[in-house]
Protein backbone atom coordinates (compact mmCIF):
# COMPACT_ATOMS: atom_id res chain seq x y z
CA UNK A 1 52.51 132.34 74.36
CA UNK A 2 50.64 134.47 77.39
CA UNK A 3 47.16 135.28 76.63
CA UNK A 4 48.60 138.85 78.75
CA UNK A 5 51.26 140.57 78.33
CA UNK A 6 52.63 138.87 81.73
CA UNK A 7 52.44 134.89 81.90
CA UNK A 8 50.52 133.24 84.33
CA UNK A 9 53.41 131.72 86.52
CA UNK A 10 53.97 135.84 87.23
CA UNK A 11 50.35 136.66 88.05
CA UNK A 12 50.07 133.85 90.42
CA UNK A 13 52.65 135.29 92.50
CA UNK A 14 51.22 138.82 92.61
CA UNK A 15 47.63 136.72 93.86
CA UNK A 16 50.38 134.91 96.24
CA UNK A 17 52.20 138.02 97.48
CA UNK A 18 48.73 139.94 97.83
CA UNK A 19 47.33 136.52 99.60
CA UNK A 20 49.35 134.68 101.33
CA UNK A 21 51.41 135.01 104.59
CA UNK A 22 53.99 132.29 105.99
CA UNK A 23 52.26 129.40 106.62
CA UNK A 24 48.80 130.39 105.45
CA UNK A 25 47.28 127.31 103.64
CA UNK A 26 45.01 127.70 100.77
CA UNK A 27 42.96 125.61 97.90
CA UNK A 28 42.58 125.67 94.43
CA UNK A 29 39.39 127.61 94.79
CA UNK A 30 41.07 130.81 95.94
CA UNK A 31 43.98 131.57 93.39
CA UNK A 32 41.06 130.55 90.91
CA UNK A 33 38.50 132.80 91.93
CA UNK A 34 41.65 135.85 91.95
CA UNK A 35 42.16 135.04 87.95
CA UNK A 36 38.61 134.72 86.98
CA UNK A 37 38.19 138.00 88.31
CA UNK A 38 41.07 140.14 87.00
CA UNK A 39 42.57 138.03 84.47
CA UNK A 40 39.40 136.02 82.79
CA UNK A 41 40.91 135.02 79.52
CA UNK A 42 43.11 132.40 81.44
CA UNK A 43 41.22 129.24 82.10
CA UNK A 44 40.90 127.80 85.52
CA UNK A 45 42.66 124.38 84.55
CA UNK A 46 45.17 126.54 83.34
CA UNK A 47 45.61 128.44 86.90
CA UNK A 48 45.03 124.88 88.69
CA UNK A 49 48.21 123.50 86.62
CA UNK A 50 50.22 126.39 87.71
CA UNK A 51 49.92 125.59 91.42
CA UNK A 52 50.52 122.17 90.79
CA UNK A 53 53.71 122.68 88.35
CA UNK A 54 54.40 125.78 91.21
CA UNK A 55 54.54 123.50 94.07
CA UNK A 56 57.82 122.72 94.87
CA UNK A 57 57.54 118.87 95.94
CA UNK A 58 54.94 118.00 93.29
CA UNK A 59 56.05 115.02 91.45
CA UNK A 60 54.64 116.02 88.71
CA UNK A 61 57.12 118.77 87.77
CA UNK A 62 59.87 115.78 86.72
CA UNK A 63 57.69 116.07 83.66
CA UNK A 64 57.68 119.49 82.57
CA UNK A 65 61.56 120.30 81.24
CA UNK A 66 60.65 124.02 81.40
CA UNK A 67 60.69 123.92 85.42
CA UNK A 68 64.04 124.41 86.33
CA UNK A 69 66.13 126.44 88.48
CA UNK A 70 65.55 130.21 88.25
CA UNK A 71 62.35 129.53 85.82
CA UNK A 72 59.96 131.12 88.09
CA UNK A 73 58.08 128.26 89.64
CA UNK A 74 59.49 127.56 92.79
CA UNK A 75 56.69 129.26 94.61
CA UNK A 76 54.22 126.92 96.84
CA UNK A 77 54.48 123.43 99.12
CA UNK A 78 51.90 120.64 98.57
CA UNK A 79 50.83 119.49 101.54
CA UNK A 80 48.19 117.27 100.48
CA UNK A 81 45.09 116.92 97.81
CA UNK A 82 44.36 120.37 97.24
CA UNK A 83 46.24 121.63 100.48
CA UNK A 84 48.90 124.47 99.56
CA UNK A 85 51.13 126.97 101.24
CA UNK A 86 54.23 129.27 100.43
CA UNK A 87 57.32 127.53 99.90
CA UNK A 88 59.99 128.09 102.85
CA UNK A 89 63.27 127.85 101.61
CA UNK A 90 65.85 126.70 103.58
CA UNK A 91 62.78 124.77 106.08
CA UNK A 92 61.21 123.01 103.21
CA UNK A 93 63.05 120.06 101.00
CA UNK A 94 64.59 121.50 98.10
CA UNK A 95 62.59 121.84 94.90
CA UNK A 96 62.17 118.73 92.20
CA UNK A 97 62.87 119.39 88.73
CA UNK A 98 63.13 117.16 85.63
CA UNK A 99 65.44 114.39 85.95
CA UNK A 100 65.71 114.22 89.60
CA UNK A 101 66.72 111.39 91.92
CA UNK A 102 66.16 112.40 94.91
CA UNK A 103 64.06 109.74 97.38
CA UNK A 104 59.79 110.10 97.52
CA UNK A 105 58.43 113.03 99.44
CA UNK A 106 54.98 114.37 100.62
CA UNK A 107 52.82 114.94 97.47
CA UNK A 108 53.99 111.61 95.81
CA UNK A 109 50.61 109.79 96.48
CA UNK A 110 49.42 110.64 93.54
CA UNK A 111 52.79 109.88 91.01
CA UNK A 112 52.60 107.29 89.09
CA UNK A 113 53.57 104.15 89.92
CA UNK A 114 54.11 100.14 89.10
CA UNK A 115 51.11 97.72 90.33
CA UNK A 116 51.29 94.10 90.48
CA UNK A 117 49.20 92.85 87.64
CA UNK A 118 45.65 90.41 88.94
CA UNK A 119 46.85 88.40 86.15
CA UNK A 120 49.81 86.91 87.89
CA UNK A 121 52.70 89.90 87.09
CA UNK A 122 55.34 90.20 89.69
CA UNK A 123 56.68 92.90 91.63
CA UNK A 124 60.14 92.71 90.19
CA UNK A 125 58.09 92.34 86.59
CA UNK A 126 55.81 95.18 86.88
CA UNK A 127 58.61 97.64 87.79
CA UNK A 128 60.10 96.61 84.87
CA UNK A 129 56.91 97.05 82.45
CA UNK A 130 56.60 100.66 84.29
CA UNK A 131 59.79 101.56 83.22
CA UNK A 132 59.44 100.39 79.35
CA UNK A 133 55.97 102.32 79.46
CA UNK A 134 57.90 105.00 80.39
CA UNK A 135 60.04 104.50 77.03
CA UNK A 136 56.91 103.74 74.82
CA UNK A 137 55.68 106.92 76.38
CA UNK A 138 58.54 109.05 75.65
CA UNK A 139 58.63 108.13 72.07
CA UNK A 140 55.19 108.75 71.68
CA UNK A 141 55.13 112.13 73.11
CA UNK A 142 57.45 113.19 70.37
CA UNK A 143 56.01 111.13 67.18
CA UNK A 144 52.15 111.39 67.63
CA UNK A 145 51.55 111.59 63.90
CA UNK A 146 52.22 108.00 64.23
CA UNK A 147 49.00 107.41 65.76
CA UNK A 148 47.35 109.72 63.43
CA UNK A 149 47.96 112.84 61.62
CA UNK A 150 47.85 116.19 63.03
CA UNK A 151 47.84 114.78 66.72
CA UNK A 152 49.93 116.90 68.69
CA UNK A 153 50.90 116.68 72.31
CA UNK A 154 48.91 119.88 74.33
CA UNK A 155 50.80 122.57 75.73
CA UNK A 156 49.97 126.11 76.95
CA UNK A 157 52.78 128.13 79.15
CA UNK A 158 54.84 125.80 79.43
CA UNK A 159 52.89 123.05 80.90
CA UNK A 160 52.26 120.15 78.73
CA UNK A 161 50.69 117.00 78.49
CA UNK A 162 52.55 114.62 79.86
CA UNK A 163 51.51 113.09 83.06
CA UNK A 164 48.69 115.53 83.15
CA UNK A 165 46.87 115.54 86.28
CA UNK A 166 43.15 115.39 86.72
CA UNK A 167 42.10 115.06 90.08
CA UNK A 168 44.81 113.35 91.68
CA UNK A 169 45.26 110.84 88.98
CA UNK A 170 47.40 111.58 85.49
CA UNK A 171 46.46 110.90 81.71
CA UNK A 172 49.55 109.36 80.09
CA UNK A 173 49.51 111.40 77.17
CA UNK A 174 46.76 114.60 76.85
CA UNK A 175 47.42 115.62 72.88
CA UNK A 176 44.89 117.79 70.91
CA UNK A 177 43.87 116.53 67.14
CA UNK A 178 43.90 118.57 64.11
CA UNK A 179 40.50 119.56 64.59
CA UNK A 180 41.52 120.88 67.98
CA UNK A 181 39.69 118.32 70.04
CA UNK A 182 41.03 117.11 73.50
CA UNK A 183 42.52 113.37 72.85
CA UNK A 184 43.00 111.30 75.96
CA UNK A 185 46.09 108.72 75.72
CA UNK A 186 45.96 105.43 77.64
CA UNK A 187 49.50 103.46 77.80
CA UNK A 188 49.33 99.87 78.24
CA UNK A 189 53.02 98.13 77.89
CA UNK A 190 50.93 94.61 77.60
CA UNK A 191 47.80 93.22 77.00
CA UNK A 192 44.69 95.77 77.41
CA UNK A 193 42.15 94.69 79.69
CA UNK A 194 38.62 95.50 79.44
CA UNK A 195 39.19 97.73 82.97
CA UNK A 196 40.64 100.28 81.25
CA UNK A 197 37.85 101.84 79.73
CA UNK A 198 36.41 103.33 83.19
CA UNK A 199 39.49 104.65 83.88
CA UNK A 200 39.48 106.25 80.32
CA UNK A 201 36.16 107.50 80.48
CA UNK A 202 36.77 108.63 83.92
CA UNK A 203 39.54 111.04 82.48
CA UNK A 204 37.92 111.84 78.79
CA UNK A 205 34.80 113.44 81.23
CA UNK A 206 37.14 115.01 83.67
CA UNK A 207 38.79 117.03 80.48
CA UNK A 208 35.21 117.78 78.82
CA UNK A 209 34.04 119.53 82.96
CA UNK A 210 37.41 121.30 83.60
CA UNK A 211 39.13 122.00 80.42
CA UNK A 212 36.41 125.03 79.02
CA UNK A 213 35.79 122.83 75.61
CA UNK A 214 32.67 123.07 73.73
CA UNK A 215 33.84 119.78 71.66
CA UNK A 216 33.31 116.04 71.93
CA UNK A 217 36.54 114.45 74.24
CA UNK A 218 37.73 111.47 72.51
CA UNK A 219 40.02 108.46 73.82
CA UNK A 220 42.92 106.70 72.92
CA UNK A 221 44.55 102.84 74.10
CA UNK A 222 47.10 102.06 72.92
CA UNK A 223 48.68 98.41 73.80
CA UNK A 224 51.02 95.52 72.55
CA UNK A 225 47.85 93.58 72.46
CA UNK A 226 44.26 94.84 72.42
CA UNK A 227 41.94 91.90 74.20
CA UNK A 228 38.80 90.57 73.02
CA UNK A 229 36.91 91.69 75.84
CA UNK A 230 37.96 95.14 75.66
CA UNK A 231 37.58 95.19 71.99
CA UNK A 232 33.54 94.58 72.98
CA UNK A 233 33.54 96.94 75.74
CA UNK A 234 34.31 99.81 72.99
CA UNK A 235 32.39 98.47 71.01
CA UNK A 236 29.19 100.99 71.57
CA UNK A 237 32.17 104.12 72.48
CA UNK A 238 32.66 105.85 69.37
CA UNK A 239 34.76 108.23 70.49
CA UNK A 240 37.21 105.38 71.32
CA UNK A 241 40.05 104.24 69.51
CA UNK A 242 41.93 101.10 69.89
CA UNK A 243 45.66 100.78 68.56
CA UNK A 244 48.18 97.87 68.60
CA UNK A 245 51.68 98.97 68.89
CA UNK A 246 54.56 96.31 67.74
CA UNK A 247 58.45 96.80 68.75
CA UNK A 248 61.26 95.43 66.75
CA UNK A 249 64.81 95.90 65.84
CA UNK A 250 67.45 94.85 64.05
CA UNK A 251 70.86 93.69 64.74
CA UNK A 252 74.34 94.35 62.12
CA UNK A 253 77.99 93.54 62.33
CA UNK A 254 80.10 96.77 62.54
């Protein structure tokens, strides 16, 4: 629900229509700055979201089932890391929206994508473990209580957290637990290397600087197999769980 009686995707395009002309690039810094002074109950990762989820060719919107045709957010182009400017329709490509095909465009840099595994994974084999992660991640979003009660994906307006981006890169999964604390939610379709903890810890303290929380940031991995190494590396994070995750099914005669 708005914390006003107008939602944020609205405000942002008074600040954009009071603003911005044709072409007129602008940061994160500016639309900010506009909220904190007229509307301050709305929190600045919350206005930072909006012009990313606003921005037409932002990959990140194939995420977020709410942005869709005549939903409001079809407002700004991404030109680069933190580089923004009115959408021109008709000029500009056409907007993305959940469940589209259409072919890489500026602003994907910082989607998600497959990487050959050091430990010998193929090209061919690590497109195919990004698309089961995909699946894992999927069923996760919606069953959460599996990894513990009262865990429950974040949302506010409309933007959730899947794929949630946090300084160019994206948590997997960012879900809140039932004692309302930020929990970060690391996907590993294999074997979970010991690396993985910077880049968790590199996300749990970008959500404890931008997200306004006066609580403790805790971390998730969860993997088919959880390595010895990393299993020591966490070993002195208490705010760190580890979780094994094990897929089977069954076959019948119809």
């Amino acid at each position: 629900m708005p914390i006003y009686e107008r939602p944020t995707k609205s405000l942002m395009a008074d600040w954009a229509k009071e603003h911005l002309v044709p072409g007129q690039t602008f940061k994160k810094a500016a639309p900010t700055q506009w909220f904190a002074d007229h509307y301050p109950k709305i929190k600045r990762n919350t206005v930072g979201m909006h012009v990313e989820g606003m921005s037409v060719n932002n990959p990140i919107r194939k995420h977020h089932p709410s942005i869709k045709p005549g939903s409001g957010y079809d407002l700004f182009y991404k030109l680069g890391p933190d580089q923004y400017r009115l959408w021109i329709p008709n000029v500009d490509p056409a907007p993305r929206y959940k469940n589209d095909l259409e072919k890489p465009g500026i602003g994907d840099e910082d989607d998600v994508s497959p990487e050959a595994d050091p430990e010998g994974e193929t090209t061919v084999e690590a497109a195919r473990a990004f698309a089961f992660e995909q699946d894992l991640q999927n069923y996760l979003v919606k069953n959460l209580g599996v990894i513990e009660p009262g865990l429950h994906l974040y949302e506010e307006e409309e933007i959730t957290g899947v794929q949630f981006p946090v300084g160019g890169r994206y948590i997997d999964i960012l879900a809140v637990d039932k004692d309302g604390r930020y929990v970060v939610v690391e996907l590993k379709l294999s074997r979970g290397y010991d690396r993985v903890v910077g880049q968790l810890l590199r996300y749990m303290g970008w959500v404890e600087q931008n997200m306004e929380t006066t609580k403790p940031v805790r971390g998730i991995i969860v993997a088919n197999e959880i390595t010895g190494d990393l299993k020591l590396a966490c070993s002195r994070i208490p705010d760190v769980r580890l979780i094994e995750y094990e897929i089977s099914f069954k076959l019948r005669p119809v």
